[in-house]
Each structure stands twice: as structure tokens, then as C-alpha cells.
C-alpha atoms as a PDB file:
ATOM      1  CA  UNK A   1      31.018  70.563 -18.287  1.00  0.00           C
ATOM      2  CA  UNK A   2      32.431  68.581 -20.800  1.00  0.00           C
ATOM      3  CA  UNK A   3      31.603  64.683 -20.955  1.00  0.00           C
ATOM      4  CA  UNK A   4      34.103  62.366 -22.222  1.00  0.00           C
ATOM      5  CA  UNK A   5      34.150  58.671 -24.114  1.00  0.00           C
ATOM      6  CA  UNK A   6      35.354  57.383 -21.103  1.00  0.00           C
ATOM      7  CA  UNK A   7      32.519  58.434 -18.849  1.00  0.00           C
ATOM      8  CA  UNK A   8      30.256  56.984 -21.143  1.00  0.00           C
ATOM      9  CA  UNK A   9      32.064  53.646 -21.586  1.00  0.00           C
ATOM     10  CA  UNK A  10      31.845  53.357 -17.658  1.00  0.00           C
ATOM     11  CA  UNK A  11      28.132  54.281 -17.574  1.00  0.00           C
ATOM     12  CA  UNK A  12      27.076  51.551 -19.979  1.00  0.00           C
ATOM     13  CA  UNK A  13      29.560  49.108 -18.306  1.00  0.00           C
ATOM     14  CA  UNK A  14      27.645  49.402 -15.288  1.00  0.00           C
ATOM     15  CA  UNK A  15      24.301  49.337 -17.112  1.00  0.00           C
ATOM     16  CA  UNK A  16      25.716  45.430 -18.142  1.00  0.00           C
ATOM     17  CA  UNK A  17      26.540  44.355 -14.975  1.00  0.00           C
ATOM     18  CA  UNK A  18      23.118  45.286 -13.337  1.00  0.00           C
ATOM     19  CA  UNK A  19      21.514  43.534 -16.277  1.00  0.00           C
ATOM     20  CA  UNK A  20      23.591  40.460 -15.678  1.00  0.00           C
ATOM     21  CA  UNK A  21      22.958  40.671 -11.754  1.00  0.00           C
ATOM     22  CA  UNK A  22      19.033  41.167 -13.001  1.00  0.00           C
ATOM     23  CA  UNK A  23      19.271  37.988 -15.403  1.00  0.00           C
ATOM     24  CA  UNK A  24      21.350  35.953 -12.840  1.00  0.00           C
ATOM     25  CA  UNK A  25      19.102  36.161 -10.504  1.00  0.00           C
ATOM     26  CA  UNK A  26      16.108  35.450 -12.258  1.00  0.00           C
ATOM     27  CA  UNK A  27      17.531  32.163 -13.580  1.00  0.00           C
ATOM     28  CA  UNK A  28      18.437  31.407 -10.137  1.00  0.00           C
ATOM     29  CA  UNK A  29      14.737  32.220  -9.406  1.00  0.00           C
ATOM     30  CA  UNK A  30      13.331  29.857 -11.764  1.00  0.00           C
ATOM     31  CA  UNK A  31      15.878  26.989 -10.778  1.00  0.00           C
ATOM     32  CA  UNK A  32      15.021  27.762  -7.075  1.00  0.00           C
ATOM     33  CA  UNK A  33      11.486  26.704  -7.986  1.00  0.00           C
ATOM     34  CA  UNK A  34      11.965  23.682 -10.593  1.00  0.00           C
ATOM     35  CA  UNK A  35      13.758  22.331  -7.423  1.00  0.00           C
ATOM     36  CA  UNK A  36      11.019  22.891  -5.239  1.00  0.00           C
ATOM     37  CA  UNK A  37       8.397  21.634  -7.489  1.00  0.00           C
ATOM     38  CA  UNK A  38      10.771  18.033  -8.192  1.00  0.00           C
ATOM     39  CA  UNK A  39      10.816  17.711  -4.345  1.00  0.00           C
ATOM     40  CA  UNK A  40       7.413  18.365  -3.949  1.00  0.00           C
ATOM     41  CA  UNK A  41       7.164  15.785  -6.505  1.00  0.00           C
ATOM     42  CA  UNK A  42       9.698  13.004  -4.864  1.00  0.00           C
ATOM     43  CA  UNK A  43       7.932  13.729  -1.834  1.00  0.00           C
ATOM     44  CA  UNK A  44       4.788  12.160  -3.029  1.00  0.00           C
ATOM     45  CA  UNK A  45       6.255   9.725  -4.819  1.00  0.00           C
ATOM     46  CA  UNK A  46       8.206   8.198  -1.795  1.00  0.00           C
ATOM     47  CA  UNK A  47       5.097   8.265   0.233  1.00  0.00           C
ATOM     48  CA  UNK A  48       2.648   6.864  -2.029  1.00  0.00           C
ATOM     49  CA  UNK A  49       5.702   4.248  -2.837  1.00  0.00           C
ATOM     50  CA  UNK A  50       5.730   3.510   1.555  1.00  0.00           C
ATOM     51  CA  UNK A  51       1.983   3.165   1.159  1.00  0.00           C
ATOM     52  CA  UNK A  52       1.905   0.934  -1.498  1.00  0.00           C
ATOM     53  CA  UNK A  53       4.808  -1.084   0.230  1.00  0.00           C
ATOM     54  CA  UNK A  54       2.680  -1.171   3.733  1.00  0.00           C
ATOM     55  CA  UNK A  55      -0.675  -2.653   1.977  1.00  0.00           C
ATOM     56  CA  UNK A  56       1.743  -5.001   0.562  1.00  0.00           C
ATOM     57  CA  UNK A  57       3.384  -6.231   3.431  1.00  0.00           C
ATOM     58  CA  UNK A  58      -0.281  -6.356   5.288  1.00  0.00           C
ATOM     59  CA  UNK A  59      -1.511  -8.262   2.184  1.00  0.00           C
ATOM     60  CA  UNK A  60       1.341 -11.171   2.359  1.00  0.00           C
ATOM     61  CA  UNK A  61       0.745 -11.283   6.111  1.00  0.00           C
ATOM     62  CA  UNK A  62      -2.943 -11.763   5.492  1.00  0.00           C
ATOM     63  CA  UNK A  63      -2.110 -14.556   3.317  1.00  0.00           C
ATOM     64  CA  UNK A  64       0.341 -16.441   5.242  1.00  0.00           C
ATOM     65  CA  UNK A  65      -2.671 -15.861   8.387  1.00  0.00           C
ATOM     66  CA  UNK A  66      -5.537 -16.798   6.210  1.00  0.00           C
ATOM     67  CA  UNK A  67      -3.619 -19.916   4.709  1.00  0.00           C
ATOM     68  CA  UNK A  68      -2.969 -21.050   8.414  1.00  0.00           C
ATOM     69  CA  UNK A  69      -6.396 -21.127   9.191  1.00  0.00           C
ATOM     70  CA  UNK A  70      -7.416 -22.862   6.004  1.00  0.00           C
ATOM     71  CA  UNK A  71      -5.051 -25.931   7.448  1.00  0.00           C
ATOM     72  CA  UNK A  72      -6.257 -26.089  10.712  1.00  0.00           C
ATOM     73  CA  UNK A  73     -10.044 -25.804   9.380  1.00  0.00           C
ATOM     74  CA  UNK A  74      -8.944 -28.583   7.210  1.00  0.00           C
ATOM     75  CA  UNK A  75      -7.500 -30.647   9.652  1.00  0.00           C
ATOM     76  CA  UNK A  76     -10.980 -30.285  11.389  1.00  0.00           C
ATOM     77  CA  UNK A  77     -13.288 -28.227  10.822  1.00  0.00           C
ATOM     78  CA  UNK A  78     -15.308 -28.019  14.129  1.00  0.00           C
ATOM     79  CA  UNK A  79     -11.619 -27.009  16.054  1.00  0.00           C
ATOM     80  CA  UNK A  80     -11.293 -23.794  13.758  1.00  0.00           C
ATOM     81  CA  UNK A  81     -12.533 -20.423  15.946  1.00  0.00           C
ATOM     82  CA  UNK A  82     -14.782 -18.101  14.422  1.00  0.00           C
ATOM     83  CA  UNK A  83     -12.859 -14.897  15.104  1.00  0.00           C
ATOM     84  CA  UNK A  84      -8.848 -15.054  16.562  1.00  0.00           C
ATOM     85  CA  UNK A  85      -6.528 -12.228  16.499  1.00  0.00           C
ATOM     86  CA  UNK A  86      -3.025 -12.787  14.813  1.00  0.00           C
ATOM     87  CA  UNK A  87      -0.239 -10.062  15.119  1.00  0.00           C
ATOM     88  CA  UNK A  88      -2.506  -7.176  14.314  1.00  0.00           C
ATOM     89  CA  UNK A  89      -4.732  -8.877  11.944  1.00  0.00           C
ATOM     90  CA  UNK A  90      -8.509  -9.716  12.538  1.00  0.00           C
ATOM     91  CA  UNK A  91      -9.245 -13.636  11.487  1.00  0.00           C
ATOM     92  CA  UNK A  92     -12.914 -14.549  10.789  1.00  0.00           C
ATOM     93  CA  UNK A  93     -13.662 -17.878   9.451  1.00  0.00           C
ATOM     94  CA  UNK A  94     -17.575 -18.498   9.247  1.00  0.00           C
ATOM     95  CA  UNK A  95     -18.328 -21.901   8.647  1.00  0.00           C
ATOM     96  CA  UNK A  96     -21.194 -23.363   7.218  1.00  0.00           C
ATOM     97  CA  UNK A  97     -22.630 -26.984   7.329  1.00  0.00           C
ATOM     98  CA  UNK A  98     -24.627 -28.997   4.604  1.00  0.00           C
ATOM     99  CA  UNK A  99     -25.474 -32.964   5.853  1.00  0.00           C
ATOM    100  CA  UNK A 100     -25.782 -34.884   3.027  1.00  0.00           C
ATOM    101  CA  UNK A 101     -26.358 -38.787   3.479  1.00  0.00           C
ATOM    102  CA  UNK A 102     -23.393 -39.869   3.465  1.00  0.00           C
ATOM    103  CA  UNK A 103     -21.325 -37.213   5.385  1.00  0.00           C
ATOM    104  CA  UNK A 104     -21.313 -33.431   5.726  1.00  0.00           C
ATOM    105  CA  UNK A 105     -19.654 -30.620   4.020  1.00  0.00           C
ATOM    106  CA  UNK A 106     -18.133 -27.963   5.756  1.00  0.00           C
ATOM    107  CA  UNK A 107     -17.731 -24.726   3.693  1.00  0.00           C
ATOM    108  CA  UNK A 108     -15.569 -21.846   5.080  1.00  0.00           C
ATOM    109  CA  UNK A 109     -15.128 -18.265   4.472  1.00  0.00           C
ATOM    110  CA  UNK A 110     -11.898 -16.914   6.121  1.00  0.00           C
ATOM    111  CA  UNK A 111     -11.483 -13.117   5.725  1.00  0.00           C
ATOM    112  CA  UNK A 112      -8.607 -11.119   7.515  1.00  0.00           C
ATOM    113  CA  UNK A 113      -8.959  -7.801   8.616  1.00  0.00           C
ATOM    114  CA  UNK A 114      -7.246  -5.218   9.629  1.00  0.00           C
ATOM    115  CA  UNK A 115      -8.575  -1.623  11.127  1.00  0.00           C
ATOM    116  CA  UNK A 116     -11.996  -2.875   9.853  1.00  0.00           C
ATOM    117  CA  UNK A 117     -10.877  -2.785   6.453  1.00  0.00           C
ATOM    118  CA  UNK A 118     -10.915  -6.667   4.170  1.00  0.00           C
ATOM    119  CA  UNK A 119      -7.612  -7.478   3.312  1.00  0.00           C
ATOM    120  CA  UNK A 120      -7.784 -11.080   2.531  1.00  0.00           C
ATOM    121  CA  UNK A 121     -11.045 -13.204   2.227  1.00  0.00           C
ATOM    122  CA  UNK A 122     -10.182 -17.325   1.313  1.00  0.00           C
ATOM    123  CA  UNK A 123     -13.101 -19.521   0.340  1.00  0.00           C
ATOM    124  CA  UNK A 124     -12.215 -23.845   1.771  1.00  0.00           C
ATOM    125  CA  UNK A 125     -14.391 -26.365   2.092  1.00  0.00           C
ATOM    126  CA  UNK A 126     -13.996 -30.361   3.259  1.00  0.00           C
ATOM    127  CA  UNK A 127     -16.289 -32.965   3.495  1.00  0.00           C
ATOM    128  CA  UNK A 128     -16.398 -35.173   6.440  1.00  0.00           C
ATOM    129  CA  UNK A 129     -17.496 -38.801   6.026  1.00  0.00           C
ATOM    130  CA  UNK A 130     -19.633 -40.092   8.150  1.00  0.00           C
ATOM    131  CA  UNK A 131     -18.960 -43.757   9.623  1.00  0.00           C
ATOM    132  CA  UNK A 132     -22.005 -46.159   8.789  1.00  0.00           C
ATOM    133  CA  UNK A 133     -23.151 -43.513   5.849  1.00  0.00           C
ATOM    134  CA  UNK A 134     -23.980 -44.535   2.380  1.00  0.00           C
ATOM    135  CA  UNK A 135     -21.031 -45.742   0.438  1.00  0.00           C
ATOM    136  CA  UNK A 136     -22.232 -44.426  -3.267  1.00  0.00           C
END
């Protein structure tokens, strides 16, 4: 049996398109899983980005709660409560007195929680004058 040019032409034809088919798909291999791994990637980008933006958002709420509480201790100090419960935040303002002769000073810590974890702590005081107390 006699084998021609043309038989041999076909057989390395096909020997080029199952190399191709090989190569194609191991390209689309590799691309399959660079696009996996920048997802993957994204993925905890986006959610570390969300938890970032949560603490954040807590954070400014603290603030605005803790700033609140400042005022009223300011406007007097004995009307402030020691713990309150804003929203979903945890207020604690502890409140300590020092008499002096002429008046007392009210210092106050205010720290915000929230789950049991600080968010915000705010240090205030005001002093108080005492009618009748020395003058200098």
C-alpha cells in the first residue's frame, strides 16, 4: 500500500488543529482562573470596604450621641443619666465631683458603646458656682 503527499498533508493538518484545540483551551484555562482569583479579590475588597463604611457610620453616630450628652451635662450636670440607650448605642457618662471653696467642678467621661465594644469616649467638665462662695 502505497502512501501519498496528500495523506500526509491531511495527517499533519489534523495534528495542528488538536494542538490548537490543546493550546486554546489551556489559555482559556488560565483566564478561567485569573478571573476567579480578581473576584475572589473584589470580593474582599467590597466587604472589607462595607466594614470600614459600617464602623464609620457607627463612629459619626457616636459622635453626634456623645456630643448631645456633653450639652445636656453642660446645661446641668446633676440632670445628665449615667447610662441611656440611643438608637442602638450604649451612653455612659460617669461624673465626678471636686468642691472647691468657691463652687464645684463637675468632670465627665461620656463613652458610647455599642455590642460592648468603645466607640466614642468624650472627656467635659463645668464648674458650678456656688452662691455666697468666695469671690477670688
Amino acid at each position: 500500500m502505497a502512501v501519498s503527499n496528500d495523506m500526509l498533508t491531511q495527517e499533519t493538518k489534523s495534528e495542528r488543529g488538536s494542538r490548537r484545540s490543546v493550546a486554546f483551551l489551556v489559555e482559556s484555562m488560565f483566564v478561567l482562573a485569573l478571573l476567579m482569583v480578581f473576584t475572589a479579590l473584589f470580593i474582599q475588597l467590597f466587604a472589607g470596604a462595607q466594614l470600614e463604611g459600617r464602623a464609620a457610620h457607627y463612629l459619626s453616630k457616636a459622635v453626634v450621641v456623645a456630643t448631645n450628652c456633653a450639652e445636656q451635662f453642660s446645661a446641668d450636670p446633676s440632670s445628665t443619666p449615667a447610662t441611656s440607650t440611643q438608637d442602638d448605642l450604649e451612653v455612659r457618662c460617669d461624673v465626678e465631683t471636686v468642691d472647691h471653696e468657691g463652687g464645684t467642678l463637675h468632670n465627665a467621661t461620656i463613652t458610647v458603646e455599642h455590642n460592648g465594644e468603645v466607640i466614642y469616649t468624650l472627656h467635659t467638665a463645668r464648674y458650678v458656682h456656688t452662691p455666697g462662695g468666695d469671690e477670688s
